[in-house]
N, C-alpha and C. Protein backbone atom coordinates (compact mmCIF):
# COMPACT_ATOMS: atom_id res chain seq x y z
N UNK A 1 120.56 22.91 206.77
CA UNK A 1 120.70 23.36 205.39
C UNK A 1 120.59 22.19 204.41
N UNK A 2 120.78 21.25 204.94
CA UNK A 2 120.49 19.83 204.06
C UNK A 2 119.50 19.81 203.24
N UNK A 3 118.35 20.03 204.09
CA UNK A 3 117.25 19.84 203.28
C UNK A 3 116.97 20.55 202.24
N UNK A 4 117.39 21.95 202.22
CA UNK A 4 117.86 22.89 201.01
C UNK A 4 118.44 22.56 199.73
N UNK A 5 119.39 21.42 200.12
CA UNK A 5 120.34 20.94 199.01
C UNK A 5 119.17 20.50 198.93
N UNK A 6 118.92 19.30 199.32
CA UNK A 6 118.08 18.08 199.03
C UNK A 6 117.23 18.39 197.35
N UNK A 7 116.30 19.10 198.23
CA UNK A 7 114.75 19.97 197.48
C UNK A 7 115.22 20.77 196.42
N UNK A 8 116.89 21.02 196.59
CA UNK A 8 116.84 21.39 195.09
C UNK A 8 117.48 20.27 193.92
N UNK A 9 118.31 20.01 194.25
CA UNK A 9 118.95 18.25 193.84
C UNK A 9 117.30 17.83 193.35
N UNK A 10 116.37 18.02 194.20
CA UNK A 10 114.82 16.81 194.03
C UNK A 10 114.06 17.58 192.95
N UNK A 11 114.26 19.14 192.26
CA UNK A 11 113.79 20.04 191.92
C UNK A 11 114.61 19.63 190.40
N UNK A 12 116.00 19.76 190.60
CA UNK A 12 116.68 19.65 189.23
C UNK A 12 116.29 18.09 188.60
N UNK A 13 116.39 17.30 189.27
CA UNK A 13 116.16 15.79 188.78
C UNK A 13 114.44 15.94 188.02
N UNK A 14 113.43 16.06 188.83
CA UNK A 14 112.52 16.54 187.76
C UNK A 14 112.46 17.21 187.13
N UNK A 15 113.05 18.32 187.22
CA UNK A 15 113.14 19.42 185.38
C UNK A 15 113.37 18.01 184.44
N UNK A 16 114.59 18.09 184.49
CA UNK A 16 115.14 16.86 183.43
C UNK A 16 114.63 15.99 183.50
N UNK A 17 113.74 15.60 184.22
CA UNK A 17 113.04 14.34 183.81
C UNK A 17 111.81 14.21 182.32
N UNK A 18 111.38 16.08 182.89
CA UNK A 18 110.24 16.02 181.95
C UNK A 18 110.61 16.54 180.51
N UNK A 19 112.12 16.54 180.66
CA UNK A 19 112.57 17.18 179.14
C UNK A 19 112.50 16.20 178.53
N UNK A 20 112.98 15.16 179.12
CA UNK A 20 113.08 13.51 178.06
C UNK A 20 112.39 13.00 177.32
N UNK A 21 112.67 12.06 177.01
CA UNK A 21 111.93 11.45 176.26
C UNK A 21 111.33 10.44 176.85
N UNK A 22 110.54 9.73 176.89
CA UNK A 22 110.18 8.61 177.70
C UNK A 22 110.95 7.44 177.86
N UNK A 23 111.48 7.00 176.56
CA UNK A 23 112.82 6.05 176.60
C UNK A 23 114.20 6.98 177.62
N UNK A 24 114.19 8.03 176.89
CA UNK A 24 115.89 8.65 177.76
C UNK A 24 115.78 8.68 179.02
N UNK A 25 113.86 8.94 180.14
CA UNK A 25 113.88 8.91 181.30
C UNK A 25 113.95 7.84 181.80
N UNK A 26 113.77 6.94 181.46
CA UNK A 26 114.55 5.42 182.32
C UNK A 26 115.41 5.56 182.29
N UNK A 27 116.28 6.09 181.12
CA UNK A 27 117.52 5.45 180.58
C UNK A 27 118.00 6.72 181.97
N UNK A 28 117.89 8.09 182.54
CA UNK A 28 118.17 8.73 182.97
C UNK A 28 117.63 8.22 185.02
N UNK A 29 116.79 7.89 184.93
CA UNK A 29 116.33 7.30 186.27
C UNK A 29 117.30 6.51 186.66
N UNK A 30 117.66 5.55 186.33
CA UNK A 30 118.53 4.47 186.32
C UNK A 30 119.63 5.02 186.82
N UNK A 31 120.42 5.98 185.68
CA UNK A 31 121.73 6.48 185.98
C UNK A 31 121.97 7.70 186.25
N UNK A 32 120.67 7.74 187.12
CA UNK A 32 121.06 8.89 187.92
C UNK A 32 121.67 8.77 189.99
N UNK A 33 122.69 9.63 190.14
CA UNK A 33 122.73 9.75 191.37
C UNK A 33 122.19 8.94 192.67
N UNK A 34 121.28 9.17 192.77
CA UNK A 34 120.64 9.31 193.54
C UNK A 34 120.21 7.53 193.97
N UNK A 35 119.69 7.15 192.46
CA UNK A 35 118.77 6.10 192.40
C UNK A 35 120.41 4.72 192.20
N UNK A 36 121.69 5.10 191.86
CA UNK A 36 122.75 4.47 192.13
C UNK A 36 122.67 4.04 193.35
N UNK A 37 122.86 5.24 194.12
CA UNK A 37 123.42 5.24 195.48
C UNK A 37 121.80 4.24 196.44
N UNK A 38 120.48 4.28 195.98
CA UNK A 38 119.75 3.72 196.65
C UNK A 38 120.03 2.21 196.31
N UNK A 39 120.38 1.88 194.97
CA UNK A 39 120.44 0.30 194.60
C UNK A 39 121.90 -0.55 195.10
N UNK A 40 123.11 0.74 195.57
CA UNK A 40 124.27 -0.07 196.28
C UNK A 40 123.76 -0.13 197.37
N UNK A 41 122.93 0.66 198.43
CA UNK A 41 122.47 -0.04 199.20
C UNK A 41 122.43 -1.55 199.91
N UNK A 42 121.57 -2.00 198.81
CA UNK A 42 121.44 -3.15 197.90
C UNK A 42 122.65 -4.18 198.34
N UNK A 43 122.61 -4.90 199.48
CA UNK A 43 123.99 -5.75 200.24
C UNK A 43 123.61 -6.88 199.99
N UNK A 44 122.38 -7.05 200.28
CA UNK A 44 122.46 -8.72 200.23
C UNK A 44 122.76 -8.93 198.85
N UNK A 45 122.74 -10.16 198.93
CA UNK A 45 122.63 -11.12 197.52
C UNK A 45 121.20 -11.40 196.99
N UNK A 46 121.24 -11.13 195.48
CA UNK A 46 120.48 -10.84 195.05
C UNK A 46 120.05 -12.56 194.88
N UNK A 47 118.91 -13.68 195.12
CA UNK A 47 118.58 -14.59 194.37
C UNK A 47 118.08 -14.55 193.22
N UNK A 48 118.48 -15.26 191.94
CA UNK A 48 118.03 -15.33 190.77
C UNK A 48 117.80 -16.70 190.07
N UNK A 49 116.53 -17.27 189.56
CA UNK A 49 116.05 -18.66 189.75
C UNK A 49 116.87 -18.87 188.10
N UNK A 50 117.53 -19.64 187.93
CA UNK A 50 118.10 -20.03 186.59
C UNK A 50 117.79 -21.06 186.45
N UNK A 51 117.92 -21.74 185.13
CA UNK A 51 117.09 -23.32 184.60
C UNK A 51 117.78 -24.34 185.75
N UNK A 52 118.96 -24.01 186.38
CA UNK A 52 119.56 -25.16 187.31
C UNK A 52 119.22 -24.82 188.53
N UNK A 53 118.73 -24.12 188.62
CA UNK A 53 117.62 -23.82 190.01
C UNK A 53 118.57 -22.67 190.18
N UNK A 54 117.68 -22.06 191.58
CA UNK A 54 118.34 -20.78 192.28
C UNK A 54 119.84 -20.54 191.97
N UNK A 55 120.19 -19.90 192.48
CA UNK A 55 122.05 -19.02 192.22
C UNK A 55 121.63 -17.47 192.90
N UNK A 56 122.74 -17.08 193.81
CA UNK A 56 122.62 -15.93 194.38
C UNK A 56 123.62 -15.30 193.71
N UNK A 57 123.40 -14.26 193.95
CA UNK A 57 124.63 -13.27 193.13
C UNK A 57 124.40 -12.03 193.63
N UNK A 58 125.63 -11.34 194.49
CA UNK A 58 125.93 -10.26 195.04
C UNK A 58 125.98 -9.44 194.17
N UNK A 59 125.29 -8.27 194.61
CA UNK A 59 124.72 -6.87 193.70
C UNK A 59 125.68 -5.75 194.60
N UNK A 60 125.74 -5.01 193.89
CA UNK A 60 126.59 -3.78 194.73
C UNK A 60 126.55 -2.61 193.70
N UNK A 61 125.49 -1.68 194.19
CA UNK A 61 125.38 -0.46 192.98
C UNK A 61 125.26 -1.08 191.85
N UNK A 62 124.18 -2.06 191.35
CA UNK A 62 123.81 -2.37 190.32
C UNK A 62 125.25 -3.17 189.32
N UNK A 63 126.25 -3.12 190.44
CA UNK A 63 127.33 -4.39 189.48
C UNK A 63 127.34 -5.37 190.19
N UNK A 64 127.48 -6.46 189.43
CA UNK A 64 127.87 -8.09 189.91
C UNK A 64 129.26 -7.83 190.76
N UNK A 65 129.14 -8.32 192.31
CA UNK A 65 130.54 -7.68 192.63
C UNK A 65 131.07 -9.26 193.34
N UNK A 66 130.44 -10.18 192.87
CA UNK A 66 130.15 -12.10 193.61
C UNK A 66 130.00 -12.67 193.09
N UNK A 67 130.84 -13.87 193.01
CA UNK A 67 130.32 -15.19 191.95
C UNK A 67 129.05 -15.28 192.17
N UNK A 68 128.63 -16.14 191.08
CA UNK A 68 127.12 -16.77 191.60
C UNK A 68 127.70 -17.96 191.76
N UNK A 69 126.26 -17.92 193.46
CA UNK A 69 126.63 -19.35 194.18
C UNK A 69 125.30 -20.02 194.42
N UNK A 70 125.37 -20.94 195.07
CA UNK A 70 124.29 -21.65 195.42
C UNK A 70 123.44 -21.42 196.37
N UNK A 71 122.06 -20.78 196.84
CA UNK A 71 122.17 -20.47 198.58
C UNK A 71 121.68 -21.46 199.24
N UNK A 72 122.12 -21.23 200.21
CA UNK A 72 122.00 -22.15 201.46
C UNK A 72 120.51 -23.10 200.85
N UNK A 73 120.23 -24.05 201.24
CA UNK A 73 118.86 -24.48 201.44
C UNK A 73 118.17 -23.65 203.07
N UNK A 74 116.86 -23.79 202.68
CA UNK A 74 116.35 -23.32 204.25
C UNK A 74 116.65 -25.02 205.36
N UNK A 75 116.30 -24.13 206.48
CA UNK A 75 116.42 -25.26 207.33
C UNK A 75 115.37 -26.24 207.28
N UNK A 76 114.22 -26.26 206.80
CA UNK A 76 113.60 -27.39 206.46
C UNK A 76 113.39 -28.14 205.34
N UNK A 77 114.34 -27.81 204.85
CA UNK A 77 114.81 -28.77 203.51
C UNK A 77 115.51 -29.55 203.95
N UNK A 78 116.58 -29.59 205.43
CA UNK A 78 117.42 -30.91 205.93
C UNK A 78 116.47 -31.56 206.51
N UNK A 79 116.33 -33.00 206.03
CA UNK A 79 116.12 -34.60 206.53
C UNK A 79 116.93 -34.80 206.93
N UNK A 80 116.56 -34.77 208.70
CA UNK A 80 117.17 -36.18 209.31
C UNK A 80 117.30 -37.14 209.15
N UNK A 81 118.82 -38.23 209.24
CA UNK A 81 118.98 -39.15 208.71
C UNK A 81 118.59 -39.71 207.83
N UNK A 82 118.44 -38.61 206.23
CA UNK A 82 118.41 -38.86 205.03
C UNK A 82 119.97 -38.97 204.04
């Protein structure tokens, strides 16, 4: 019966999509259901390049839920006996 819900949940979200306005349907994509629950997903840490270089910052359903930190360097950025 899932898929029942589903297809109609997938049925109502486009009605309302096409009532909008083109600005209100982002503004409605975004905060809708569905598209929440796909962006908490969303575990890792997000990298974001800032003027002081990289900074990661944990995303969780589209909130900052983590300091921003530094990430790791890759492993071939360590010099031996540098």
């Amino acid at each position: 019966m899932a898929t029942k819900k589903f297809i109609g949940e997938f049925l109502r979200f486009f009605n309302r999509l096409f009532e909008l306005l083109p600005a209100e349907r982002e503004l409605y994509i975004t905060q809708s259901r569905r598209y929440r629950r796909m962006m908490s997903r969303r575990k890792s840490p997000l990298v974001v390049l800032t003027p002081e270089g990289p900074y990661e910052a944990a995303y969780r359903g589209g909130k900052l839920i983590g300091p921003w930190r530094r990430p790791d360097p890759p492993e071939g950025a360590y010099r031996p006996g540098g």
